[in-house]
PDB file of N, CA and C in Angstrom:
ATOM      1  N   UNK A   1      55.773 142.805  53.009  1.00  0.00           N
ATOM      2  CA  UNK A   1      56.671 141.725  52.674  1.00  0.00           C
ATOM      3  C   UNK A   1      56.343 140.526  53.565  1.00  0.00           C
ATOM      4  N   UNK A   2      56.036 139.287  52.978  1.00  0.00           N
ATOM      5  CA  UNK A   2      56.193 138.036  53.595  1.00  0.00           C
ATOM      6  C   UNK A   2      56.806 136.674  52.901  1.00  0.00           C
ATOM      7  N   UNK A   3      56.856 135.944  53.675  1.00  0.00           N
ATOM      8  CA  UNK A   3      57.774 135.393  53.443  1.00  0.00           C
ATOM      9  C   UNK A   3      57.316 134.153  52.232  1.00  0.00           C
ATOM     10  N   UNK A   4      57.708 133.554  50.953  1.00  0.00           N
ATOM     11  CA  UNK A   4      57.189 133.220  49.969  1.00  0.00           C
ATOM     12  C   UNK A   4      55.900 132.416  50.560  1.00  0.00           C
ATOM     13  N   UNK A   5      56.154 131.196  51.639  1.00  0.00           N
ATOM     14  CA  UNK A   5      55.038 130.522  52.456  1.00  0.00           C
ATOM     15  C   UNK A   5      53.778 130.689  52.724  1.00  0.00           C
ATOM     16  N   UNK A   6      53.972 132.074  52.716  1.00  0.00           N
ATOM     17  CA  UNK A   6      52.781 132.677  52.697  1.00  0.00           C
ATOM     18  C   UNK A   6      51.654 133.012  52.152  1.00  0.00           C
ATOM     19  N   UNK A   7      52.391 132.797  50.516  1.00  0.00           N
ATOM     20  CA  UNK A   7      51.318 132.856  49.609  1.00  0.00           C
ATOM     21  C   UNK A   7      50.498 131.728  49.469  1.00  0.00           C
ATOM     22  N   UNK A   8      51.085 130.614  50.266  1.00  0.00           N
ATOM     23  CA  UNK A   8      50.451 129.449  49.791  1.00  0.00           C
ATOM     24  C   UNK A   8      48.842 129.663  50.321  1.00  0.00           C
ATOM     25  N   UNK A   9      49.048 130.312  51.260  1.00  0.00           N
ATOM     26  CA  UNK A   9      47.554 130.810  52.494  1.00  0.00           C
ATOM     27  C   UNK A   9      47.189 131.863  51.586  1.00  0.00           C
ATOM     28  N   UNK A  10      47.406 132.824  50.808  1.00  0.00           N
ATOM     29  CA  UNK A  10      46.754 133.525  50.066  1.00  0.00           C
ATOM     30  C   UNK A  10      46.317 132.965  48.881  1.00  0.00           C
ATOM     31  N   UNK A  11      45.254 133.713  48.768  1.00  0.00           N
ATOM     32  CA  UNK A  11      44.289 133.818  47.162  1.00  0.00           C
ATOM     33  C   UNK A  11      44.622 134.638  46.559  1.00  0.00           C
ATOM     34  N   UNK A  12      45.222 134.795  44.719  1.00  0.00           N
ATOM     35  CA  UNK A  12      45.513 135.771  44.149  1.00  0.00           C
ATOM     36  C   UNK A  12      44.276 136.932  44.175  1.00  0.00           C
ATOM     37  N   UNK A  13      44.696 137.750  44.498  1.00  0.00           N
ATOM     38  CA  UNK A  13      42.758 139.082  44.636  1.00  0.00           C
ATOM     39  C   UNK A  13      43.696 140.213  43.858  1.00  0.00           C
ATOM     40  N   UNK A  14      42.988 141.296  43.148  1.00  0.00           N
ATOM     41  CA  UNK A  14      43.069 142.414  42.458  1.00  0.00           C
ATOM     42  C   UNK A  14      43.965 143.264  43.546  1.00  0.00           C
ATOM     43  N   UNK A  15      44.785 143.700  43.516  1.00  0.00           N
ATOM     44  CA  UNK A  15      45.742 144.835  43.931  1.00  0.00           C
ATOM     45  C   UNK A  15      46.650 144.091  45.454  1.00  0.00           C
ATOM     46  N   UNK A  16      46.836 142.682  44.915  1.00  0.00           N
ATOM     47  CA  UNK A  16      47.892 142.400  45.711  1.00  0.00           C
ATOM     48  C   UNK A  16      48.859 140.985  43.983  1.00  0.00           C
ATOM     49  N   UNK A  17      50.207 141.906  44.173  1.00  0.00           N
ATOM     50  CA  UNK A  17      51.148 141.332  43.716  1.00  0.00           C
ATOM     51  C   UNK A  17      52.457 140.732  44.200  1.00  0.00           C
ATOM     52  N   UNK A  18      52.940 139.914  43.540  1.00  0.00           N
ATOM     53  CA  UNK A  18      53.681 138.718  44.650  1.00  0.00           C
ATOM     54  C   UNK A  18      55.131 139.054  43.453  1.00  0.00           C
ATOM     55  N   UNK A  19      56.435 139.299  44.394  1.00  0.00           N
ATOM     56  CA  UNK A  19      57.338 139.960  43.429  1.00  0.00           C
ATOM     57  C   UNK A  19      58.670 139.158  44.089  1.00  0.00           C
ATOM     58  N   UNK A  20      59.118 137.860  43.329  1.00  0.00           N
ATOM     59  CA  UNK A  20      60.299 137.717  44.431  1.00  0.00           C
ATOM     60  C   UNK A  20      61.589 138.987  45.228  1.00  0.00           C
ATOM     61  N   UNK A  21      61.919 138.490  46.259  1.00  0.00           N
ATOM     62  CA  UNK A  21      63.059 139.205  46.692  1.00  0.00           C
ATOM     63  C   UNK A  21      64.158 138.477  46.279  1.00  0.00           C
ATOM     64  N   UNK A  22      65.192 139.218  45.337  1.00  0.00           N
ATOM     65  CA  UNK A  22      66.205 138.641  45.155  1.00  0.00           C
ATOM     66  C   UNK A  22      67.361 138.805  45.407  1.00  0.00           C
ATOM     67  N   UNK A  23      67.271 140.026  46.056  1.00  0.00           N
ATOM     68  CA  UNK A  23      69.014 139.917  47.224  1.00  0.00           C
ATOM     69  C   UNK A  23      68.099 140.594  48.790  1.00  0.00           C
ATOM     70  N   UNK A  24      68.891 140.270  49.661  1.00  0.00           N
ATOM     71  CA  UNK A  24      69.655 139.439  49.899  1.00  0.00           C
ATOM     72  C   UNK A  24      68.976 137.867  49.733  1.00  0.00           C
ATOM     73  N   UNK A  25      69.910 136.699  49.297  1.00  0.00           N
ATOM     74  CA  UNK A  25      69.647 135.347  49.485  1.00  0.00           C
ATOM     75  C   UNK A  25      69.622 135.285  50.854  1.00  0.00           C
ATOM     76  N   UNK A  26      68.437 133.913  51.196  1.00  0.00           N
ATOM     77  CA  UNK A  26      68.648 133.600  52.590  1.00  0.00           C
ATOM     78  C   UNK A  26      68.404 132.145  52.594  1.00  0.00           C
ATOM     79  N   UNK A  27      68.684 131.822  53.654  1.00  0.00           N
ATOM     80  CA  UNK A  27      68.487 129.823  53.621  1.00  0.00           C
ATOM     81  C   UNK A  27      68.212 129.328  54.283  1.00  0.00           C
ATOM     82  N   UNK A  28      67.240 128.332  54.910  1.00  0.00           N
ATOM     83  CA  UNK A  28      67.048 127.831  56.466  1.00  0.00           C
ATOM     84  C   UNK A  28      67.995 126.489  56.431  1.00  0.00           C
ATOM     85  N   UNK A  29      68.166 125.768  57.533  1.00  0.00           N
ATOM     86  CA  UNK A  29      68.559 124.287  57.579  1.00  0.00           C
ATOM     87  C   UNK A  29      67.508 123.774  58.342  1.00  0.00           C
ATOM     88  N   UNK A  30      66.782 122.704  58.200  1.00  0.00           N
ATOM     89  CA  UNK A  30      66.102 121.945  58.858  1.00  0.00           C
ATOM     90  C   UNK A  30      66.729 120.679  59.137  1.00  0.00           C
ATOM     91  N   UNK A  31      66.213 120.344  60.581  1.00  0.00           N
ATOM     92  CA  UNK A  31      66.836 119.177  61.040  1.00  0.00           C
ATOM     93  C   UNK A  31      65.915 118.030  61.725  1.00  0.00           C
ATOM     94  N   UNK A  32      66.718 116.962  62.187  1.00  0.00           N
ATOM     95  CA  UNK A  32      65.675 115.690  62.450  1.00  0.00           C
ATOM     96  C   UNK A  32      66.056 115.051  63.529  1.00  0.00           C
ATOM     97  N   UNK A  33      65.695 114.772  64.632  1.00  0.00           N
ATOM     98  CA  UNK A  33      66.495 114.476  65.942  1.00  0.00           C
ATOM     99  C   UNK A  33      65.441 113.042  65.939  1.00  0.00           C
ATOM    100  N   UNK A  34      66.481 111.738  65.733  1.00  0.00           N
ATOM    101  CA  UNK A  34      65.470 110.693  66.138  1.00  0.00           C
ATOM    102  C   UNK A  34      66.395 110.021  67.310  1.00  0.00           C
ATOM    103  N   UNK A  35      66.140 109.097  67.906  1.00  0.00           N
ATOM    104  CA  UNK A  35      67.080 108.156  68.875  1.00  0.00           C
ATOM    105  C   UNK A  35      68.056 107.315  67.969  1.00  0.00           C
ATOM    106  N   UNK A  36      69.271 107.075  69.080  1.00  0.00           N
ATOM    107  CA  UNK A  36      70.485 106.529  68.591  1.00  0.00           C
ATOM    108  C   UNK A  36      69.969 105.480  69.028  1.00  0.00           C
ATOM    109  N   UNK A  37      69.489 104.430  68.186  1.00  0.00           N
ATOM    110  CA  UNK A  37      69.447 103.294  68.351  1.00  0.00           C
ATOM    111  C   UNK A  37      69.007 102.206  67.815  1.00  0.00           C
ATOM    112  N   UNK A  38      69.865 100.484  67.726  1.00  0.00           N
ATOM    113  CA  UNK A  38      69.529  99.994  66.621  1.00  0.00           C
ATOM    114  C   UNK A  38      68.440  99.075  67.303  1.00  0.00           C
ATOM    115  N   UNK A  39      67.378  98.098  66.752  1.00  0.00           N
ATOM    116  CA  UNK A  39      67.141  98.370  65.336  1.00  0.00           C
ATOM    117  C   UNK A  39      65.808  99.981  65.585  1.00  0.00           C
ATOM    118  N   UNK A  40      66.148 100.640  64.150  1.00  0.00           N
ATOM    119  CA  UNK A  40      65.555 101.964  64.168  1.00  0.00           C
ATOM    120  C   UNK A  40      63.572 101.783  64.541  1.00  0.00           C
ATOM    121  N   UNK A  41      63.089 102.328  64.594  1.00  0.00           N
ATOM    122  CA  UNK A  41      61.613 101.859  64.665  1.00  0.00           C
ATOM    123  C   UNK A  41      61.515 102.248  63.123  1.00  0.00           C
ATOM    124  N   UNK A  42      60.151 101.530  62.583  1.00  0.00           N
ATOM    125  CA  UNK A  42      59.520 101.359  61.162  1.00  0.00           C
ATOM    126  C   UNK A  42      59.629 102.743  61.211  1.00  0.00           C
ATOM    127  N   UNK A  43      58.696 103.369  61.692  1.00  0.00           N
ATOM    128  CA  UNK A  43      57.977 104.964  61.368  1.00  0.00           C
ATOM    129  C   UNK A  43      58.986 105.899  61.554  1.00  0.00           C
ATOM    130  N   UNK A  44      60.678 105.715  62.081  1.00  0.00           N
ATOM    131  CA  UNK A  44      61.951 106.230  61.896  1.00  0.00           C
ATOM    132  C   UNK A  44      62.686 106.491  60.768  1.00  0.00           C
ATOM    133  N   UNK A  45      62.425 104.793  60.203  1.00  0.00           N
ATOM    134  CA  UNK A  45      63.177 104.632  58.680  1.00  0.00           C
ATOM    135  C   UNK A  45      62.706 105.117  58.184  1.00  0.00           C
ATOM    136  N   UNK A  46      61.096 104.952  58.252  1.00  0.00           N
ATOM    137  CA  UNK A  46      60.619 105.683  56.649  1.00  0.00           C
ATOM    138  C   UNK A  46      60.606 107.304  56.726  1.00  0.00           C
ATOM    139  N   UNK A  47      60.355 107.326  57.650  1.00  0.00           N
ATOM    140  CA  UNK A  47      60.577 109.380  57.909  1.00  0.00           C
ATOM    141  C   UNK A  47      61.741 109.449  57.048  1.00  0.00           C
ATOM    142  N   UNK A  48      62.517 109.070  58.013  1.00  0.00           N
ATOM    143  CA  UNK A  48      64.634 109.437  57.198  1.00  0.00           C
ATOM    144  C   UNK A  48      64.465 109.508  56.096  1.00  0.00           C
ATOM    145  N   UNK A  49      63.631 107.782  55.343  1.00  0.00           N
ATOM    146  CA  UNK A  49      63.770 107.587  54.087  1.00  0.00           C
ATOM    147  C   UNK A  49      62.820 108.819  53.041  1.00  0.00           C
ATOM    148  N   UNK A  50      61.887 108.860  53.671  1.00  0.00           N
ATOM    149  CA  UNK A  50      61.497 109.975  52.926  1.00  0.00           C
ATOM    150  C   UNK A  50      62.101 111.087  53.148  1.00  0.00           C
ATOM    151  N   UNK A  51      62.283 111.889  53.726  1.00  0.00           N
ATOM    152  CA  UNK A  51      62.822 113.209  54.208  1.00  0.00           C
ATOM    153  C   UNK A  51      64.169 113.104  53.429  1.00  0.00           C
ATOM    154  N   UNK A  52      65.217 112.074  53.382  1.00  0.00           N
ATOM    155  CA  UNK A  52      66.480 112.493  52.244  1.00  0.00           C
ATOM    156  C   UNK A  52      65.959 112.516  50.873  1.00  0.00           C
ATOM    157  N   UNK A  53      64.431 112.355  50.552  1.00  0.00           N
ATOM    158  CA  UNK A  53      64.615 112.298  48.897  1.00  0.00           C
ATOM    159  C   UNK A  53      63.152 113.401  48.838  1.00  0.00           C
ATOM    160  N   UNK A  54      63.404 113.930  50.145  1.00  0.00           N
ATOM    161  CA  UNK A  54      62.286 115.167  50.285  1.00  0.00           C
ATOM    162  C   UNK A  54      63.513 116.764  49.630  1.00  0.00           C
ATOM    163  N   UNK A  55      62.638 117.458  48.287  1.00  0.00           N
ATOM    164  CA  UNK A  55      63.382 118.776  48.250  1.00  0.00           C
ATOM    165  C   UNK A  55      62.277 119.765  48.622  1.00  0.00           C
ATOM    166  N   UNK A  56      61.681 120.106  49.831  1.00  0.00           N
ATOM    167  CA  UNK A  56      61.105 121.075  50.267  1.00  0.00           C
ATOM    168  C   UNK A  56      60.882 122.228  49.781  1.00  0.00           C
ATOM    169  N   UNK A  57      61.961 122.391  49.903  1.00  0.00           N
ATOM    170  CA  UNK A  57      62.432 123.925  48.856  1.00  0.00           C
ATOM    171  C   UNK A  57      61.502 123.862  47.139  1.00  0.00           C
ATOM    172  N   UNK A  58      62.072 123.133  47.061  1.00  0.00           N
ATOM    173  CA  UNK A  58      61.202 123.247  45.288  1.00  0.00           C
ATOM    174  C   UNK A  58      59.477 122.815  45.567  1.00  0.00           C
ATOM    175  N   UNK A  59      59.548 122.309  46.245  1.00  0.00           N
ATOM    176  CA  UNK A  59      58.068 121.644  46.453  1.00  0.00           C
ATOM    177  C   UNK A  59      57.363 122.915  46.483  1.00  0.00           C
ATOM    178  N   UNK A  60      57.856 123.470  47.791  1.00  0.00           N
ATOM    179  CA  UNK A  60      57.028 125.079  47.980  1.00  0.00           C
ATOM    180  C   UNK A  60      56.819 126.117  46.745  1.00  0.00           C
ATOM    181  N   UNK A  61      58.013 126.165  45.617  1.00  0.00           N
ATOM    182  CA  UNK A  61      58.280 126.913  45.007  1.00  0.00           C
ATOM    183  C   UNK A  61      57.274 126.197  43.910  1.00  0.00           C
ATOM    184  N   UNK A  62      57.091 124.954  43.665  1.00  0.00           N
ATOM    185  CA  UNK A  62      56.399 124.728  42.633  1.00  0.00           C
ATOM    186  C   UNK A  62      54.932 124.511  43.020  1.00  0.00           C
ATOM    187  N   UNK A  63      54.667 125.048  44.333  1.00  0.00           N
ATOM    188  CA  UNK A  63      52.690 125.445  44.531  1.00  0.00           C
ATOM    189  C   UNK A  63      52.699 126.719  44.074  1.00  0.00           C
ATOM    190  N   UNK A  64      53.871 127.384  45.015  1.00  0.00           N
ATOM    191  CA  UNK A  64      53.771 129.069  44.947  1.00  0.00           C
ATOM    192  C   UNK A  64      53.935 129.371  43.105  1.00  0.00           C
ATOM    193  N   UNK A  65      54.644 129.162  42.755  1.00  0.00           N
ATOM    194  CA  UNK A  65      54.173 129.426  41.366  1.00  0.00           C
ATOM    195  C   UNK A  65      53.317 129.230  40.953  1.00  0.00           C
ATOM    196  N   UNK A  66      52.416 127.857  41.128  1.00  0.00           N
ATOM    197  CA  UNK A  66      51.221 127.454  40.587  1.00  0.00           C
ATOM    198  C   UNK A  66      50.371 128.422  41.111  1.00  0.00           C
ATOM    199  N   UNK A  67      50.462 128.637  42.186  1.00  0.00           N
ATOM    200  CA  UNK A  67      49.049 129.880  42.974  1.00  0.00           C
ATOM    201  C   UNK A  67      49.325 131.308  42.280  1.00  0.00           C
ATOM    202  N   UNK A  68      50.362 131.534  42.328  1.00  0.00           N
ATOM    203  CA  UNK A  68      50.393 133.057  41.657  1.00  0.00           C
ATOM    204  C   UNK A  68      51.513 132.879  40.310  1.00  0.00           C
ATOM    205  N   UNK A  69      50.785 132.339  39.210  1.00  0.00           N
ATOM    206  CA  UNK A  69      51.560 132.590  38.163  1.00  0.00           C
ATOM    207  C   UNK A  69      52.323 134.181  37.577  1.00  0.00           C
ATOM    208  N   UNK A  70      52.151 135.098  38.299  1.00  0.00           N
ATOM    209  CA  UNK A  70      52.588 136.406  37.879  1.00  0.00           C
ATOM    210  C   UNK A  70      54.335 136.037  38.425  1.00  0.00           C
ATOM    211  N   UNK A  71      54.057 135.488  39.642  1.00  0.00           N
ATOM    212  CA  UNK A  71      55.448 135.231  40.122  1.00  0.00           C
ATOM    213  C   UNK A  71      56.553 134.737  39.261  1.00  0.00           C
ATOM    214  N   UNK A  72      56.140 133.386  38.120  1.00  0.00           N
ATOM    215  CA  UNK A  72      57.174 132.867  37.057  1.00  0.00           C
ATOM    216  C   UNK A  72      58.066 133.898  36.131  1.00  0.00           C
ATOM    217  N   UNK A  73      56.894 134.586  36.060  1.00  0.00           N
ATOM    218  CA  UNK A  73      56.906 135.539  34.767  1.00  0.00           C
ATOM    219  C   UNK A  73      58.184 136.876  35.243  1.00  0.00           C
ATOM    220  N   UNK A  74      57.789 136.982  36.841  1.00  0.00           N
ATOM    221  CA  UNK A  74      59.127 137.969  37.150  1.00  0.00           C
ATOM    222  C   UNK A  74      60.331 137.359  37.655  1.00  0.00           C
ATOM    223  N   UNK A  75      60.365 136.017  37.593  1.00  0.00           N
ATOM    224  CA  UNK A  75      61.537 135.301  37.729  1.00  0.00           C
ATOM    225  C   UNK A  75      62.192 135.051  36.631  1.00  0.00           C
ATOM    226  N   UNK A  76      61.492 134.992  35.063  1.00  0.00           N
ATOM    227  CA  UNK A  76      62.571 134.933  34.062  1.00  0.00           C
ATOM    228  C   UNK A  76      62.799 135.967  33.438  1.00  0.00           C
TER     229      UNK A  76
END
């Protein structure tokens, strides 16, 4: 068992199959520690700005599917 991330580093090869785990759910929080202070630096804003319209989560999920399409197929 590893963790979905992982597949991204793997190559689909003959006698390894990729099977989600679907209980238990689990969830990380990621976080962003910049300085309190105005005005923000350029390379601050745009981080923030990207990172709130960043969904990580799906991003990963939509390589990992692409790399091992067997995976879609046991998700529906």
């Amino acid at each position: 068992m590893v963790p979905n991330t992982f597949l991204l580093l793997l190559r689909q090869q003959d006698g390894i199959v990729a099977l989600p785990l679907m209980e238990p759910e689990s969830s990380h929080m990621l976080g962003i520690v910049v300085p309190d202070r105005e005005p923000e630096s350029p390379l601050t804003r745009e981080l923030l700005a990207v990172a709130t319209q960043l969904d990580i989560g799906a991003e990963i999920a939509k390589y990992t599917l692409q790399s091992w399409p067997a995976m879609s197929a046991a998700l529906s």
